[in-house]
Protein backbone atom coordinates (compact mmCIF):
# COMPACT_ATOMS: atom_id res chain seq x y z
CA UNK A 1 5.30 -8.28 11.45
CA UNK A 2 6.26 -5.09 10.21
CA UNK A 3 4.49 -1.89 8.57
CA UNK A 4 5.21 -3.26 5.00
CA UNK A 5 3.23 -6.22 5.82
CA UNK A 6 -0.18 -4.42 5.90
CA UNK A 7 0.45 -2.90 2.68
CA UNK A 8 -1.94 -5.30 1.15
CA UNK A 9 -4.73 -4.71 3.81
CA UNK A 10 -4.59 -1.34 2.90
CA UNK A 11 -2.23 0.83 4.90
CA UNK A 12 1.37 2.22 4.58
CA UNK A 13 3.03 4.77 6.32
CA UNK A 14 3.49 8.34 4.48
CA UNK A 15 2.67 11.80 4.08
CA UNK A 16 -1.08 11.99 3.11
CA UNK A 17 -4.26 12.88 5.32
CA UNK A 18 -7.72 13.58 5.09
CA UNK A 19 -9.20 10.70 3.05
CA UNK A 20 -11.19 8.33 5.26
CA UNK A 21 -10.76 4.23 6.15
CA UNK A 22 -12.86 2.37 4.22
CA UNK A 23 -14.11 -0.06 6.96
CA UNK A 24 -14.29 2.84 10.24
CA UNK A 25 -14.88 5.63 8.18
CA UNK A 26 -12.07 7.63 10.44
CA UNK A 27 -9.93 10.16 8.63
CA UNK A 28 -6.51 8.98 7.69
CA UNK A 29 -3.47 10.62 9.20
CA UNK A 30 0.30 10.44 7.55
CA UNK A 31 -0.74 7.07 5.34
CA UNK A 32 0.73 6.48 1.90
CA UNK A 33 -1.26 8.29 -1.07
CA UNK A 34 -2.94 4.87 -1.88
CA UNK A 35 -3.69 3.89 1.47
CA UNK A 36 -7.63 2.71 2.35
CA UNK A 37 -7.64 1.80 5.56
CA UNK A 38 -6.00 2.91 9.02
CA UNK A 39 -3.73 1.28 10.67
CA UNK A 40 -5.70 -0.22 13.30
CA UNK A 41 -8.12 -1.53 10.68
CA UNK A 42 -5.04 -3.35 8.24
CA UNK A 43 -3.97 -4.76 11.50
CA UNK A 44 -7.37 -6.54 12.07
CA UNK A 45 -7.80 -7.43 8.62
CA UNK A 46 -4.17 -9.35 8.73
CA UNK A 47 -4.78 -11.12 11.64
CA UNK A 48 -8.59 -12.34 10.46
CA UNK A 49 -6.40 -13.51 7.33
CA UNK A 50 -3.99 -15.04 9.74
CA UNK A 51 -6.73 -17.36 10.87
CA UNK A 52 -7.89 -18.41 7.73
CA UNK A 53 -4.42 -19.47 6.39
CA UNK A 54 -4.19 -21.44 10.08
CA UNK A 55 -6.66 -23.26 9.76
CA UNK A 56 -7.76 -26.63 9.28
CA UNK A 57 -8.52 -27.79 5.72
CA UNK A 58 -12.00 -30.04 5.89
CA UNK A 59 -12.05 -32.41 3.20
CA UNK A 60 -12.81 -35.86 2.77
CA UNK A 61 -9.39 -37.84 2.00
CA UNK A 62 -9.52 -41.66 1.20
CA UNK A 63 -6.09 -43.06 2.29
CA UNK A 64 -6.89 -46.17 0.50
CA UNK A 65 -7.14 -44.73 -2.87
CA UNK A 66 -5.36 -41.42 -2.40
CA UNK A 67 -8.51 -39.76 -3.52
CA UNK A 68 -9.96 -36.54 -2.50
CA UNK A 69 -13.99 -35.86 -2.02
């Protein structure tokens, strides 16, 4: 994974401080202007979104008929 990964949970590396994460409230050091969240914050929203994309889809499948539900 690299830094441009977590772009869309919120963090890129830049030149911009002093606004604050949105989910630990800390104060954001050398992020990208539109940044939300720290780094260590992106990072645990990625890998929670990891897991969801890993896992097992439930449903009830009928081989028979090819039907779903």
């Amino acid at each position: 994974m690299s830094e441009y990964d977590l772009r869309s949970f919120g963090w890129a590396p830049g030149g911009y401080t002093g606004r604050k994460c949105v989910d630990c409230l800390e104060t954001l050091w050398m992020v990208d202007k539109r940044a939300w969240r720290c780094q260590p914050c992106a990072l645990k929203r990625y890998e929670e979104h990891a897991k969801v994309i890993d896992a097992p889809m439930i449903c009830d499948y009928d081989e028979q008929t090819g039907r779903i539900g």
